[in-house]
N, C-alpha and C. Protein backbone atom coordinates (compact mmCIF):
# COMPACT_ATOMS: atom_id res chain seq x y z
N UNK A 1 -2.48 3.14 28.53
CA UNK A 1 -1.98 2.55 29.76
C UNK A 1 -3.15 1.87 30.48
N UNK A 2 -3.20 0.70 31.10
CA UNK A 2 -3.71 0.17 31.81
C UNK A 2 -3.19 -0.57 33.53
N UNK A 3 -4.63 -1.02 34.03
CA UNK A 3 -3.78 -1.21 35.40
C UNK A 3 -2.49 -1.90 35.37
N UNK A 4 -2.32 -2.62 34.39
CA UNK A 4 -0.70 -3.63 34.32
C UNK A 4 0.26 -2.76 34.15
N UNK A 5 0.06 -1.72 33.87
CA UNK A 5 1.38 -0.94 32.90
C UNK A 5 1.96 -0.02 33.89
N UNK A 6 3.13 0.70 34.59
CA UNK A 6 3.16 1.70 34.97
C UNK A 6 2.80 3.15 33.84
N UNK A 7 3.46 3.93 34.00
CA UNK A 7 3.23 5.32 33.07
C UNK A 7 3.90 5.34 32.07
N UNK A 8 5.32 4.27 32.01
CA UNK A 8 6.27 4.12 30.62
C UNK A 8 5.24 3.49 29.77
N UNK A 9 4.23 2.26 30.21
CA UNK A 9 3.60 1.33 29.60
C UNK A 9 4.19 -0.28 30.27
N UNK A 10 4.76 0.31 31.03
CA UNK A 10 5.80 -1.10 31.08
C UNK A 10 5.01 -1.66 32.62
N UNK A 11 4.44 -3.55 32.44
CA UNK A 11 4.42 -3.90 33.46
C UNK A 11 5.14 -3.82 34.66
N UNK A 12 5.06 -3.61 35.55
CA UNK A 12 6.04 -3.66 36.84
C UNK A 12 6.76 -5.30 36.89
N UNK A 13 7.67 -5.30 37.59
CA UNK A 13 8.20 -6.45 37.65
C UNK A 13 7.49 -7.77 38.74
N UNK A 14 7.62 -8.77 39.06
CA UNK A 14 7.22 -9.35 40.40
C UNK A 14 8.23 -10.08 40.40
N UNK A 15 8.60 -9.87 41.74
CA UNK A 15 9.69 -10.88 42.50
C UNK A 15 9.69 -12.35 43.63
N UNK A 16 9.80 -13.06 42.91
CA UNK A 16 9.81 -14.20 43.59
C UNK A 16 10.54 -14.68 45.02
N UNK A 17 11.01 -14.89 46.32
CA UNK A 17 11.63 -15.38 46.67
C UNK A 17 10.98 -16.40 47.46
N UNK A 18 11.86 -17.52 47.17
CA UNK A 18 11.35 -18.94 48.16
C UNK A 18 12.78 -19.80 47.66
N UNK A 19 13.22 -20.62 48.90
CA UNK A 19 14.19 -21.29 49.06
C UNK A 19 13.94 -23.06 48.37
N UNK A 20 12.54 -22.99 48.04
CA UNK A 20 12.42 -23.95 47.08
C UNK A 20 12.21 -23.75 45.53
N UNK A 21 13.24 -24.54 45.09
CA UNK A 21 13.47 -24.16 43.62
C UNK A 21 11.93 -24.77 42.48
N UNK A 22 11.17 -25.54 42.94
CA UNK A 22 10.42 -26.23 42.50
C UNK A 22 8.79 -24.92 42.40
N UNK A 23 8.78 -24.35 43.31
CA UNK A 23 8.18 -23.22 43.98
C UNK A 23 8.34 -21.85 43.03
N UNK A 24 9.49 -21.49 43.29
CA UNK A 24 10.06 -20.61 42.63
C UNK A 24 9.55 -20.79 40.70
N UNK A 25 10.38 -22.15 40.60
CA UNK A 25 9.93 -22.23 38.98
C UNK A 25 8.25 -22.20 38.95
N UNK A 26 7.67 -22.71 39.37
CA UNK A 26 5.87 -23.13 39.66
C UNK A 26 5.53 -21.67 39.05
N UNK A 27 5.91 -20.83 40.74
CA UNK A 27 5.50 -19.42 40.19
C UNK A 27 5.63 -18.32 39.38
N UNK A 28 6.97 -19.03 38.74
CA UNK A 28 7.54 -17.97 37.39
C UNK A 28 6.96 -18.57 36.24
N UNK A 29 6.32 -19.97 36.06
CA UNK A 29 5.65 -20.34 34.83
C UNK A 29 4.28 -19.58 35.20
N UNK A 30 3.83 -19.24 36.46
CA UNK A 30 2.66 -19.04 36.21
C UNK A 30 2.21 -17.40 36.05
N UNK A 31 3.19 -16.50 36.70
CA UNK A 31 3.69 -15.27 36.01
C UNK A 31 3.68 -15.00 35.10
N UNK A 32 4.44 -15.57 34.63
CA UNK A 32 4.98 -15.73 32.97
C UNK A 32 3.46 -15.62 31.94
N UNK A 33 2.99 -16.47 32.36
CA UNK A 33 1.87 -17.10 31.39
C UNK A 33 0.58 -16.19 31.54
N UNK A 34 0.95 -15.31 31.92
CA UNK A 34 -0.02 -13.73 32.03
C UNK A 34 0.57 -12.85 31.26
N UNK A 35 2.31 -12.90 31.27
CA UNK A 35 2.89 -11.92 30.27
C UNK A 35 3.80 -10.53 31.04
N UNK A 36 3.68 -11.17 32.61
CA UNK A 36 4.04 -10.32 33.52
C UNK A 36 5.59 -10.40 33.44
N UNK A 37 6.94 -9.29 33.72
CA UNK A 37 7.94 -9.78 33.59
C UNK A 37 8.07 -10.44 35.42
N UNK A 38 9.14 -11.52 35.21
CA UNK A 38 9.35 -12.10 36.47
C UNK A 38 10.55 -12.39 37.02
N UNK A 39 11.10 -12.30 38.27
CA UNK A 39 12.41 -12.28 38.69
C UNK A 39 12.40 -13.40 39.94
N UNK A 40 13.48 -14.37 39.86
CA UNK A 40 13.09 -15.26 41.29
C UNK A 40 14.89 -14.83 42.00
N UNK A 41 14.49 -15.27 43.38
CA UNK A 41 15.43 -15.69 43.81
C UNK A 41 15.35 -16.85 45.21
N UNK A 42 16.33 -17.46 45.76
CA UNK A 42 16.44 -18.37 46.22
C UNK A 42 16.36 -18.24 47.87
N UNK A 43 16.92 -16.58 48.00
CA UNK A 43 16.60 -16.07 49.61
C UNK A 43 16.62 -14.82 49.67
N UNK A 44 16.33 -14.18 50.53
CA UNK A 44 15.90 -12.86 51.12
C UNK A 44 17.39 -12.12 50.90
N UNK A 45 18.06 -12.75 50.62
CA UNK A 45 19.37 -11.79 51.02
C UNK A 45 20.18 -11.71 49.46
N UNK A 46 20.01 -12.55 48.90
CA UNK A 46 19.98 -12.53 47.31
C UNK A 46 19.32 -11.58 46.82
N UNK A 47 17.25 -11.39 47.15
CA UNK A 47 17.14 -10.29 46.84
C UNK A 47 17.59 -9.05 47.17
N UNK A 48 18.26 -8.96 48.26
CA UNK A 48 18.83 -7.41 49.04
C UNK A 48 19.51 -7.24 48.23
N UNK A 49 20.67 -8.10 47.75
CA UNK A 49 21.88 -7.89 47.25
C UNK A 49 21.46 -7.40 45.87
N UNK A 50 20.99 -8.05 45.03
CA UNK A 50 20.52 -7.80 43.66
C UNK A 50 19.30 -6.48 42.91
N UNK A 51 18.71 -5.82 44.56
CA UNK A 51 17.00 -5.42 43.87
C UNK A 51 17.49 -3.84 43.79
N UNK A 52 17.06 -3.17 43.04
CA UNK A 52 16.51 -1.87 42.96
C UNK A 52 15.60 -1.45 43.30
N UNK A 53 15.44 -0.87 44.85
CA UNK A 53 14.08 -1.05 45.07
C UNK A 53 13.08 0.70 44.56
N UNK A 54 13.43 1.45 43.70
CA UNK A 54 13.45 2.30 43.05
C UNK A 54 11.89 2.18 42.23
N UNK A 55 11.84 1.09 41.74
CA UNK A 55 10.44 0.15 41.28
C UNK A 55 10.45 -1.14 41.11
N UNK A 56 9.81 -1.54 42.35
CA UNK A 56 9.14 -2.74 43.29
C UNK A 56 7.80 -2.69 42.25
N UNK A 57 7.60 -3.52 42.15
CA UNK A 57 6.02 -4.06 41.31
C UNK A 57 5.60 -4.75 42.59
N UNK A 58 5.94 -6.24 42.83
CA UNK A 58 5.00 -6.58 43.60
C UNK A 58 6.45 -7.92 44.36
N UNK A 59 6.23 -8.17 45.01
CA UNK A 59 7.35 -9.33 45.80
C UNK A 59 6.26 -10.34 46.59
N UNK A 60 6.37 -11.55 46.35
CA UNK A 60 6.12 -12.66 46.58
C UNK A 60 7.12 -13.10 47.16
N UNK A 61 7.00 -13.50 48.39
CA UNK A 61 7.87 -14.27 49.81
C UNK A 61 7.39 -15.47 50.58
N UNK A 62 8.46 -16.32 50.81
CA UNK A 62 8.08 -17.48 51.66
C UNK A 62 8.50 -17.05 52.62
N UNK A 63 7.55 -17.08 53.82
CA UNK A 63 7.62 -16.52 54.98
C UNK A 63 8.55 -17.37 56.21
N UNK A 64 9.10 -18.69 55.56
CA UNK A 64 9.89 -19.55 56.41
C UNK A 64 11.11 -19.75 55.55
N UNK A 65 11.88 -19.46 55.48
CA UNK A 65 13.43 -19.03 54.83
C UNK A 65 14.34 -19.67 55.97
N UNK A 66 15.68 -20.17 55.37
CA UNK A 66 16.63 -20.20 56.22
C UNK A 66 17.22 -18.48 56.09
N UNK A 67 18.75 -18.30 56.95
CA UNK A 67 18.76 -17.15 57.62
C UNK A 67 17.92 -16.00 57.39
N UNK A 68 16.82 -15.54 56.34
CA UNK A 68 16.17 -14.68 57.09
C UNK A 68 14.76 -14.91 56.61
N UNK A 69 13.87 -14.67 57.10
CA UNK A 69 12.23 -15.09 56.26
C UNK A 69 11.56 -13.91 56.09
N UNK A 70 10.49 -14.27 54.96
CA UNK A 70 10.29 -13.23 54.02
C UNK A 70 9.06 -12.09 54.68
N UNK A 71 9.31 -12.06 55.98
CA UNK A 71 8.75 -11.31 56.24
C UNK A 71 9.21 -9.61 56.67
């Protein structure tokens, strides 16, 4: 195991959200291209709806969102 891995071996996930899709893809190619697994979504409330927050790896937020920002 190393720092990437939790205790299964398994990287943690990172979560994307930003309401720009251009952004979003940017930062999942550049995720990606480390080998990290990666999850986007489009707003704050998409991730509510969708996350397990059970194991959170790491969340990446645009802090100016329409209805809610990623703070």
């Amino acid at each position: 195991m190393n720092s990437r891995t939790d205790t299964n071996g398994v990287a943690p996930t990172v979560y994307v959200i930003d309401d720009d899709k251009a952004v979003r893809e940017s930062l999942q190619w550049l995720i990606e291209s480390d080998d990290l697994p990666v999850e986007t979504y489009a707003s704050a409330m998409a991730f509510l709806s969708r996350c397990e927050f059970g194991d959170l790896g790491c969340v990446l937020a645009d802090v100016r969102m329409p209805e809610m920002s990623g703070l």
